[in-house]
C-alpha atoms as a PDB file:
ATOM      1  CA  UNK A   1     -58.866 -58.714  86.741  1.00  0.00           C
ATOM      2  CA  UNK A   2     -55.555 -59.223  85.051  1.00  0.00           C
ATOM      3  CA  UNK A   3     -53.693 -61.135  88.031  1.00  0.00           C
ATOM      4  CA  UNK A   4     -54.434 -61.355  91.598  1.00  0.00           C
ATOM      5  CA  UNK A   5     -54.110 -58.039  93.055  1.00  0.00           C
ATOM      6  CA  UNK A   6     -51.717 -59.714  96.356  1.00  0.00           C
ATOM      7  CA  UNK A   7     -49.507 -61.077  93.777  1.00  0.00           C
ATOM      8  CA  UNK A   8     -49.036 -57.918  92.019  1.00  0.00           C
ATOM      9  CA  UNK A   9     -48.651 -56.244  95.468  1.00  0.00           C
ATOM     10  CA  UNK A  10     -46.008 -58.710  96.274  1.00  0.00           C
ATOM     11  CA  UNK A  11     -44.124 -58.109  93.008  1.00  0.00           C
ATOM     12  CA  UNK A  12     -44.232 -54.626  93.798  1.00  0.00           C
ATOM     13  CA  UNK A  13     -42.986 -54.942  97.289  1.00  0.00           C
ATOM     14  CA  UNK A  14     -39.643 -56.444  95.938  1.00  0.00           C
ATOM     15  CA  UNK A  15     -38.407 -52.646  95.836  1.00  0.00           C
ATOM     16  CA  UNK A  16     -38.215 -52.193  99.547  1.00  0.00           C
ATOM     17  CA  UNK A  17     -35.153 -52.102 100.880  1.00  0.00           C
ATOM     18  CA  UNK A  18     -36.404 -53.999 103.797  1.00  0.00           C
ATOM     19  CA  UNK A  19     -36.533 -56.757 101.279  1.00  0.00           C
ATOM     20  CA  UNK A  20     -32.585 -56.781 100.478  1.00  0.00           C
ATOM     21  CA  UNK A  21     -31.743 -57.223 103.667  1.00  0.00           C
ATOM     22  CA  UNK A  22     -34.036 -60.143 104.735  1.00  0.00           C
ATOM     23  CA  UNK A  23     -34.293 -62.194 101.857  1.00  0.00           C
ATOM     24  CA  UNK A  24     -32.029 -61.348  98.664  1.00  0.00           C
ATOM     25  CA  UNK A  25     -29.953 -58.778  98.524  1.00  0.00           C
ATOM     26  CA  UNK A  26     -30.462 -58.504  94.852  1.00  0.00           C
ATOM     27  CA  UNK A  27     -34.116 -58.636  95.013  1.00  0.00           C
ATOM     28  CA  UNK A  28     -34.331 -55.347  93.264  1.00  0.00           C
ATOM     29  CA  UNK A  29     -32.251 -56.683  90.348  1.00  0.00           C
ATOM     30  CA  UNK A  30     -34.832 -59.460  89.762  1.00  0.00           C
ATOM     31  CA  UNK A  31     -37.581 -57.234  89.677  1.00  0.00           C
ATOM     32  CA  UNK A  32     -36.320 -54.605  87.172  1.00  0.00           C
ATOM     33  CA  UNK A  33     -34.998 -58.016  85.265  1.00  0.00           C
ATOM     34  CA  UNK A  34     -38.908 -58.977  85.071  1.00  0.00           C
ATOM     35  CA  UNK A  35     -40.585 -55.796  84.965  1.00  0.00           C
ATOM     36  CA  UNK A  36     -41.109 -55.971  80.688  1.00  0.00           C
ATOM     37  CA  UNK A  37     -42.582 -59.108  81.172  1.00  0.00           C
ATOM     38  CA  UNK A  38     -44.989 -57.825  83.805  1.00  0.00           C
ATOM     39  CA  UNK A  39     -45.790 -55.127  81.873  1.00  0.00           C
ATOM     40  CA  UNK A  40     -46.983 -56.568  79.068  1.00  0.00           C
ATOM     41  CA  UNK A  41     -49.066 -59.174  81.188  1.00  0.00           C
ATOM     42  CA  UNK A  42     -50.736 -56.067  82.716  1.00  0.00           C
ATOM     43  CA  UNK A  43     -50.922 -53.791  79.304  1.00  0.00           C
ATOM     44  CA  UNK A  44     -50.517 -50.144  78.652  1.00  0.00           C
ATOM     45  CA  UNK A  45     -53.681 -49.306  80.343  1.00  0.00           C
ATOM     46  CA  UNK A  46     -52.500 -50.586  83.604  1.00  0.00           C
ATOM     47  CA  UNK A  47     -49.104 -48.850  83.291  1.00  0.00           C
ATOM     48  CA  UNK A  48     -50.126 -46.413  85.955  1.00  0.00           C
ATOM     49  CA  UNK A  49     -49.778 -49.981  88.390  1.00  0.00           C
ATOM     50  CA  UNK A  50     -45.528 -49.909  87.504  1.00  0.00           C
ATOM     51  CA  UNK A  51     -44.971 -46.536  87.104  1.00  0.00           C
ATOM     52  CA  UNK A  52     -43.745 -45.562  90.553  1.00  0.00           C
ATOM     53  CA  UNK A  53     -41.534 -49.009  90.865  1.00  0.00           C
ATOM     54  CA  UNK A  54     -39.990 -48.516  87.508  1.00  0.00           C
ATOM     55  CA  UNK A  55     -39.082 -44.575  88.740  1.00  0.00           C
ATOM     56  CA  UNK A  56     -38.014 -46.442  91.758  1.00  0.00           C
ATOM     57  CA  UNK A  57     -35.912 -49.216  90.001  1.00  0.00           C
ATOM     58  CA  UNK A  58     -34.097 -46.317  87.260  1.00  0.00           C
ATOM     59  CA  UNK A  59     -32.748 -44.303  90.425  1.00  0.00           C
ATOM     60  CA  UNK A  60     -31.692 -47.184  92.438  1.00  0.00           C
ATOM     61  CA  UNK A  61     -28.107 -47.232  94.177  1.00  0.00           C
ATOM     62  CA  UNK A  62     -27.022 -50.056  92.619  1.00  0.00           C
ATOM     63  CA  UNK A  63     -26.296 -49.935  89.296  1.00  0.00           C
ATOM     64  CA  UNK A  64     -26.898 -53.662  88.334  1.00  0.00           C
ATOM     65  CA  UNK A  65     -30.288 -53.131  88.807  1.00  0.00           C
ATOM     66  CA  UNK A  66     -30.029 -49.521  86.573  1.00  0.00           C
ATOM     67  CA  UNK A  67     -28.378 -51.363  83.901  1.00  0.00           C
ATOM     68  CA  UNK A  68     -30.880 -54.125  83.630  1.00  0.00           C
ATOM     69  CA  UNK A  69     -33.601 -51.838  82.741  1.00  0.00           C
ATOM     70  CA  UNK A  70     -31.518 -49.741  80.604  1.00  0.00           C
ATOM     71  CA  UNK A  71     -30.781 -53.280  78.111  1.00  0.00           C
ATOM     72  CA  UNK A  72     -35.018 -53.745  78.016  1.00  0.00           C
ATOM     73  CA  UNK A  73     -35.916 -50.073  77.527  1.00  0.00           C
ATOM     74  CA  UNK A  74     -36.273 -50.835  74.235  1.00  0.00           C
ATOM     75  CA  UNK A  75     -38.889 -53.478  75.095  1.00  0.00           C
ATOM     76  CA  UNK A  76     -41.131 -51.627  77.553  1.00  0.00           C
ATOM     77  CA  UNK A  77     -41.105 -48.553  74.768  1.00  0.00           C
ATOM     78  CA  UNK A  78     -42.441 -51.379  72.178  1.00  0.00           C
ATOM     79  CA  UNK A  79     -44.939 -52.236  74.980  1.00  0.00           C
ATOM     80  CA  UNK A  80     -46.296 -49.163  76.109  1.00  0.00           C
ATOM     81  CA  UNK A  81     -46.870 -47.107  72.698  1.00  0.00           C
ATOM     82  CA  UNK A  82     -45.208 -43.912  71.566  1.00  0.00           C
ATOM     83  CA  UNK A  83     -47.335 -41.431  73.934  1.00  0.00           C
ATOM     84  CA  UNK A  84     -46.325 -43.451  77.095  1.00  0.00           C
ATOM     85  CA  UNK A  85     -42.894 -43.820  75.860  1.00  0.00           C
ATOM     86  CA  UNK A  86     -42.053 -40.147  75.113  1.00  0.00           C
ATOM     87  CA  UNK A  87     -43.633 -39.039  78.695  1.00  0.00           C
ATOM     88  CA  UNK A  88     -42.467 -41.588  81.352  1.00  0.00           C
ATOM     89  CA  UNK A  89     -39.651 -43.381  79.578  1.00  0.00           C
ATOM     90  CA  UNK A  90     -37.417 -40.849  77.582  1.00  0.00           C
ATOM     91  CA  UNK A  91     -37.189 -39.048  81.030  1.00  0.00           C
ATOM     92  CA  UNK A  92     -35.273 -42.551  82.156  1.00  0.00           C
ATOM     93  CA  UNK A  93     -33.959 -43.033  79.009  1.00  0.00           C
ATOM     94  CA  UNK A  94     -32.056 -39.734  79.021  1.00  0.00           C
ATOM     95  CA  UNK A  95     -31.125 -40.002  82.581  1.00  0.00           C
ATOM     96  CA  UNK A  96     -29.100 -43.869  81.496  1.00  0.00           C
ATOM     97  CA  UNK A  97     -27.095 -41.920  78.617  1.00  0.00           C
ATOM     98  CA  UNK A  98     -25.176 -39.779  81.639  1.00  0.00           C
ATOM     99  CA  UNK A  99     -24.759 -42.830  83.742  1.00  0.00           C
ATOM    100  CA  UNK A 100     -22.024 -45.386  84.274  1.00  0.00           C
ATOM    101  CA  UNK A 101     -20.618 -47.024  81.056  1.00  0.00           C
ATOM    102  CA  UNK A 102     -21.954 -50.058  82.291  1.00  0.00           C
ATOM    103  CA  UNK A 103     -25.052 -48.700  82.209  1.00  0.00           C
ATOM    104  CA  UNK A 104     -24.540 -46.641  79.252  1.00  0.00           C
ATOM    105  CA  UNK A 105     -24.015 -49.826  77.563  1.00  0.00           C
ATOM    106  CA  UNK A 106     -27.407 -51.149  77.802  1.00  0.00           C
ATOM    107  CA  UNK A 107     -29.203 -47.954  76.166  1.00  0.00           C
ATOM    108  CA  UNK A 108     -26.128 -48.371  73.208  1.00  0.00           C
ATOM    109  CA  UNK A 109     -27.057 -52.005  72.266  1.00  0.00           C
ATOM    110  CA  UNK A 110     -30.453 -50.795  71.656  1.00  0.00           C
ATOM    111  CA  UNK A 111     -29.947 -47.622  70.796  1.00  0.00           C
ATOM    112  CA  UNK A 112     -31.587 -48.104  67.305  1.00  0.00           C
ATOM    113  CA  UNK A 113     -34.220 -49.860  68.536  1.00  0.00           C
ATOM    114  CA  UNK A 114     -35.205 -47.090  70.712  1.00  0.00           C
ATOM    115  CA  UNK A 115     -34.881 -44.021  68.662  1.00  0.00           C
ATOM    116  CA  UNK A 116     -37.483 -45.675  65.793  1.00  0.00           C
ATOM    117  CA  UNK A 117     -40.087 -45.660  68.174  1.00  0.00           C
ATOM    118  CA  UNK A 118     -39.956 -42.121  68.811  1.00  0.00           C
ATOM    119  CA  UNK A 119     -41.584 -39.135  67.065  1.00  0.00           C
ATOM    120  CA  UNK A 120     -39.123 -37.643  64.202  1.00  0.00           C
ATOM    121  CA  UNK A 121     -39.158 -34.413  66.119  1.00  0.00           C
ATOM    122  CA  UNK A 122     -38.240 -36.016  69.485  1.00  0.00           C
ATOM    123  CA  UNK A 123     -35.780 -38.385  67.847  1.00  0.00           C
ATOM    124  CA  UNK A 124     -34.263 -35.502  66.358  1.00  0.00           C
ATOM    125  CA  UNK A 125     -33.103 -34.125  69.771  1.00  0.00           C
ATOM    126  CA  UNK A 126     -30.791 -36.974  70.163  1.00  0.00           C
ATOM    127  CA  UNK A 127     -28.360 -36.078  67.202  1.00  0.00           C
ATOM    128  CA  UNK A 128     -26.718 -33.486  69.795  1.00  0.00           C
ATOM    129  CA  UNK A 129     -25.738 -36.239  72.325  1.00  0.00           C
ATOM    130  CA  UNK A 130     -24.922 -39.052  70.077  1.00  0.00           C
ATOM    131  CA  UNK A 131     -21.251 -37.692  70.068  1.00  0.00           C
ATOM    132  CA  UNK A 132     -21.102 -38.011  73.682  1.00  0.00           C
ATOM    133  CA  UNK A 133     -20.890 -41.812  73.367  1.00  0.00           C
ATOM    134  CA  UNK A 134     -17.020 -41.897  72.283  1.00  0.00           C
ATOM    135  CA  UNK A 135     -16.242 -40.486  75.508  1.00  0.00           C
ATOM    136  CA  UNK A 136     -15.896 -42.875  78.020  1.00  0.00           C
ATOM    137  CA  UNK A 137     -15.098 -43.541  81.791  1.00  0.00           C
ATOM    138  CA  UNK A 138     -12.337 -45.878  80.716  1.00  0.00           C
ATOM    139  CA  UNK A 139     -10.310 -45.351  77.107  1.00  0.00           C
ATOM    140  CA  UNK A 140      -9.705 -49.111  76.812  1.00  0.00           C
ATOM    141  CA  UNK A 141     -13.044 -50.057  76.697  1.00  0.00           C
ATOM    142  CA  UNK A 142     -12.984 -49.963  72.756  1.00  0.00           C
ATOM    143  CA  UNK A 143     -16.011 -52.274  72.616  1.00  0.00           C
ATOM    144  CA  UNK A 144     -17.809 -49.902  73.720  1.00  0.00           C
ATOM    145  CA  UNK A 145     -17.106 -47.374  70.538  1.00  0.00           C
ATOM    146  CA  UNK A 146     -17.375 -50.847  68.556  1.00  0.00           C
ATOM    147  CA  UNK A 147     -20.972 -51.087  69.257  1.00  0.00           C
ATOM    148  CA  UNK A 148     -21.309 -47.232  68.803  1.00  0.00           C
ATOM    149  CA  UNK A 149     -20.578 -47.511  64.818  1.00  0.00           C
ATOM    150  CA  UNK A 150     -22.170 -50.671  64.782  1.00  0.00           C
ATOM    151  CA  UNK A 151     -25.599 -48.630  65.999  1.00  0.00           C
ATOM    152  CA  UNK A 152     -24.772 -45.661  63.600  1.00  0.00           C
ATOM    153  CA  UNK A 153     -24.687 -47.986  60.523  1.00  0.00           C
ATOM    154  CA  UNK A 154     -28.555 -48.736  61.372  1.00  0.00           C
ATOM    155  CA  UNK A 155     -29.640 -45.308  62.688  1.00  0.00           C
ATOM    156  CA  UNK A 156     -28.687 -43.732  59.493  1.00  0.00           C
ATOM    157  CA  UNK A 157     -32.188 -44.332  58.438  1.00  0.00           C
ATOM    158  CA  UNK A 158     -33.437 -42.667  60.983  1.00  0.00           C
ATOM    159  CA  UNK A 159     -32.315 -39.227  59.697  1.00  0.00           C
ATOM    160  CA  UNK A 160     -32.218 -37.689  56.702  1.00  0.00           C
ATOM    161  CA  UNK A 161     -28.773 -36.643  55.045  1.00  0.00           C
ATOM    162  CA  UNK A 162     -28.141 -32.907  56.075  1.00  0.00           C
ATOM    163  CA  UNK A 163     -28.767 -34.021  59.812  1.00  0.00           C
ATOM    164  CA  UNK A 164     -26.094 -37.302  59.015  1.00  0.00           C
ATOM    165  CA  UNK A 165     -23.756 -34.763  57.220  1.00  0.00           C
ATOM    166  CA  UNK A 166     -23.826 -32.696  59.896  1.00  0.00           C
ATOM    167  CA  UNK A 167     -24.054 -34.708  63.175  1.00  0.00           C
ATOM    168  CA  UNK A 168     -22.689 -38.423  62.164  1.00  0.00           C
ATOM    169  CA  UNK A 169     -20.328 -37.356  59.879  1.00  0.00           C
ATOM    170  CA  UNK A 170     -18.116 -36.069  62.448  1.00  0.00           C
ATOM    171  CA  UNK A 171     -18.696 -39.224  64.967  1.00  0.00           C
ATOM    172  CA  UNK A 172     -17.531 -41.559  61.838  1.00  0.00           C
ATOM    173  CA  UNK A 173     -14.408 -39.400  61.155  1.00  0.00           C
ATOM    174  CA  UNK A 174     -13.479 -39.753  64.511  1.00  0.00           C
ATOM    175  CA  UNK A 175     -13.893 -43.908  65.126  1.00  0.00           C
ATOM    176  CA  UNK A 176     -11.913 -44.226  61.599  1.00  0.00           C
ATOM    177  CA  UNK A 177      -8.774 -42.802  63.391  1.00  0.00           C
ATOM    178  CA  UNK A 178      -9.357 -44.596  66.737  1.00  0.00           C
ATOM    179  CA  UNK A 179      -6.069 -46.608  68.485  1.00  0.00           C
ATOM    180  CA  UNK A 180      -7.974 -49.910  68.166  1.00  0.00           C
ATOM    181  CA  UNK A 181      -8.230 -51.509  64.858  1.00  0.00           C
ATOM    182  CA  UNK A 182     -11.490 -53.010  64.944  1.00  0.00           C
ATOM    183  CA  UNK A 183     -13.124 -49.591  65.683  1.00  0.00           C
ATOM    184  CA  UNK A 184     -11.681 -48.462  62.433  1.00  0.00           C
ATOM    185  CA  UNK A 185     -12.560 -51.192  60.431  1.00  0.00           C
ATOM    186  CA  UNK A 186     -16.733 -51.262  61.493  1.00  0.00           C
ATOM    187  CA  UNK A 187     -15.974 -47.438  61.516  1.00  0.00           C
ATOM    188  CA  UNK A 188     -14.567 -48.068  57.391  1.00  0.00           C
ATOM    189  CA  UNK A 189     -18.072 -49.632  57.160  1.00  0.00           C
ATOM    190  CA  UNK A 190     -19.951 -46.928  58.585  1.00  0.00           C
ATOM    191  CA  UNK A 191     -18.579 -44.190  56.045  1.00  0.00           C
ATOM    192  CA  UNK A 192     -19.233 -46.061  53.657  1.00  0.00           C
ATOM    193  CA  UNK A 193     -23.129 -46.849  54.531  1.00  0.00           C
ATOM    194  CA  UNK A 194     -22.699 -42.953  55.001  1.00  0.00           C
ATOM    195  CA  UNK A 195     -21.900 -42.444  51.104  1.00  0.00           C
ATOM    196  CA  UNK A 196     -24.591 -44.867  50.330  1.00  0.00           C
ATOM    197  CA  UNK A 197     -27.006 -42.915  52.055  1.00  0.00           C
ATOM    198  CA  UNK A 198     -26.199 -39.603  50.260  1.00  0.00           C
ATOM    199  CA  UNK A 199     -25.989 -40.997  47.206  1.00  0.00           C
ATOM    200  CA  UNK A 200     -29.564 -43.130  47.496  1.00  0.00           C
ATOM    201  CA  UNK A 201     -31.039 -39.952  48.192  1.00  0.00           C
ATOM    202  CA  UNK A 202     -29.526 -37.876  45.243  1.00  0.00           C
ATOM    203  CA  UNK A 203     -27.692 -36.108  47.816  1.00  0.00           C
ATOM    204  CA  UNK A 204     -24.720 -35.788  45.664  1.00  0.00           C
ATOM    205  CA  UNK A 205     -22.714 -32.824  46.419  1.00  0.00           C
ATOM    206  CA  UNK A 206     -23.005 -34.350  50.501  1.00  0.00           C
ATOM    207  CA  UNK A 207     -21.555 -37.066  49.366  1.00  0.00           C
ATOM    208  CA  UNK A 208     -18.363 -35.604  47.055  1.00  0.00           C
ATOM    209  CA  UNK A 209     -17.935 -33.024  49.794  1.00  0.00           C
ATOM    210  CA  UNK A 210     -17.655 -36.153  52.450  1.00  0.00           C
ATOM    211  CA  UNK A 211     -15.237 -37.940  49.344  1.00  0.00           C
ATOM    212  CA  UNK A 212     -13.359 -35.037  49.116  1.00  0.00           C
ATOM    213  CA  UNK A 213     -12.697 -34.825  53.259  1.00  0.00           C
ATOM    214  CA  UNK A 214     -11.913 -38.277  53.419  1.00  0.00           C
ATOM    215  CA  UNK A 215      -9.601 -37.928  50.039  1.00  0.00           C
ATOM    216  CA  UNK A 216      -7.738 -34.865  52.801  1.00  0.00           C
ATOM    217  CA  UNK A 217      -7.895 -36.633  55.817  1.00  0.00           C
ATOM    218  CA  UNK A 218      -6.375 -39.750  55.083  1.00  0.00           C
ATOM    219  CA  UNK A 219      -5.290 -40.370  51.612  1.00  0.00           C
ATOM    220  CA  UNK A 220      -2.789 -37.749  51.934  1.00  0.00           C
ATOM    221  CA  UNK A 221      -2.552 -38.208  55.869  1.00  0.00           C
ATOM    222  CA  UNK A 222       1.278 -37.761  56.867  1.00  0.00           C
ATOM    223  CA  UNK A 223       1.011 -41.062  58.913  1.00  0.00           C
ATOM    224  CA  UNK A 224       0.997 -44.379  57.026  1.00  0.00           C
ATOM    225  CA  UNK A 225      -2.217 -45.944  59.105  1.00  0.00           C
ATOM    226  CA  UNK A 226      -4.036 -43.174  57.815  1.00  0.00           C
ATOM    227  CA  UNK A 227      -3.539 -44.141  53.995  1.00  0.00           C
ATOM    228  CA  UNK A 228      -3.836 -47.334  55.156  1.00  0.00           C
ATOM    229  CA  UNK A 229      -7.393 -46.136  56.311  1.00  0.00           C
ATOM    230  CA  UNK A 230      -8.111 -44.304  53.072  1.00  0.00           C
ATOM    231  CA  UNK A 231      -7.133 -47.580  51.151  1.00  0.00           C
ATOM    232  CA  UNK A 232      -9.338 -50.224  53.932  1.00  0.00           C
ATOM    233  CA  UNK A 233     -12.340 -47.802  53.211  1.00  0.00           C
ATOM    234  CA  UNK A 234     -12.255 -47.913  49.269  1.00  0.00           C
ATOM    235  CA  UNK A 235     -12.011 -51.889  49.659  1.00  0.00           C
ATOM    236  CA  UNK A 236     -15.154 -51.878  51.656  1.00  0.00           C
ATOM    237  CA  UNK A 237     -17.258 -49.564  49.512  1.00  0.00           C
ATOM    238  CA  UNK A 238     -16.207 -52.116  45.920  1.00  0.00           C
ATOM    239  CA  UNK A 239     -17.711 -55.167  48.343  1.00  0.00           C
ATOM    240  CA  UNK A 240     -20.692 -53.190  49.515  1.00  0.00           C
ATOM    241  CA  UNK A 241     -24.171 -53.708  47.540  1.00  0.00           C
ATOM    242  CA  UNK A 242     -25.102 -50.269  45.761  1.00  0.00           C
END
């Protein structure tokens, strides 16, 4: 009643691989491109319609088409509701985080974006893999840990501080000492919003523990980038609101 059932059927048809090879060969990439908006013409109730093509789409060869739905899995999860989300889309979405990097990439952008939609409980699985995002296929690609601190400095709200203490603490450390400087400097930002978080929720001794370790780490670091470091993060946290 929504649209006309052969248009949907046509729309649907656009995963055939038949298709590719008579009239686009990136006819598959256009439908996983336009999939959020069909799904939100159709609604959650008629989710059961996409389903199979979106199952279809996530495990296609080409990963053009896997990365287009991985930068709007955000949007279908915003779409579709928490319960739909957590039992036909965190399958996908965990299946993009040990893909390509230039797949990867698209969950990362909107990596925040996806995690607040899920249950506390299910959201809390994710601080084991988070860690697994400064490895990547290619060293060099050091916009690709960029974004990564950029996404921690907003999913710190997500968690509360023992989990940040014990999980994103150690991801932080890590991009402050990265071979690329602007890694370390969002990275300067991120302990910092780290220290803010402790100390907003009168998690003190977190937070002089994490002073002291940085106070070891780099103030008295051997190397002069990583006093450098120590000195780069105290000038952020005097500029930072309290």
């Amino acid at each position: 009643d929504i649209i006309p059932q052969p248009l949907l059927d046509q729309y649907l048809s656009m995963t055939d691989p038949a298709r590719a090879q008579t009239v686009d060969t990136e006819i598959a990439k256009h439908c996983a491109y336009s999939l959020p908006g069909v799904a939100l013409t159709l609604g959650r109730q008629n989710w059961h319609c996409l389903k199979d093509t979106y199952e279809t789409l996530a495990s296609d060869v080409q990963w053009k088409v896997r990365r287009t739905l991985a930068f709007s899995i955000h949007e279908l999860a915003v779409i579709l509701g928490d319960q739909l989300t957590a039992a036909d889309l965190v399958p996908i979405f965990n299946g993009f985080l040990k893909d390509l990097d230039e797949v990867r990439i698209g969950v990362l952008k909107h990596l925040y974006d996806f995690l607040k939609l899920l249950h506390a409980d299910k959201r809390r699985e994710y601080l084991y893999q988070l860690q697994e995002f400064v490895v990547t296929d290619n060293s060099r690609n050091w916009r690709f840990r960029y974004e990564l601190a950029e996404q921690l400095i907003l999913i710190l709200e997500l968690y509360n501080p023992n989990d940040v203490y014990d999980y994103l603490r150690h991801i932080a450390l890590t991009l402050c000492s990265d071979k690329v400087s602007e890694v370390r400097w969002i990275s300067f930002k991120l302990v910092v919003a780290i220290l803010q978080k402790f100390y907003a929720n009168s998690a003190n001794a977190l937070g002089l523990n994490f002073i002291n370790e940085l106070v070891v780490r780099f103030r008295h670091c051997s190397k002069w980038v990583g006093r450098q470091a120590f000195a780069f993060i105290c000038q952020v946290g005097m500029f930072s609101p309290c």
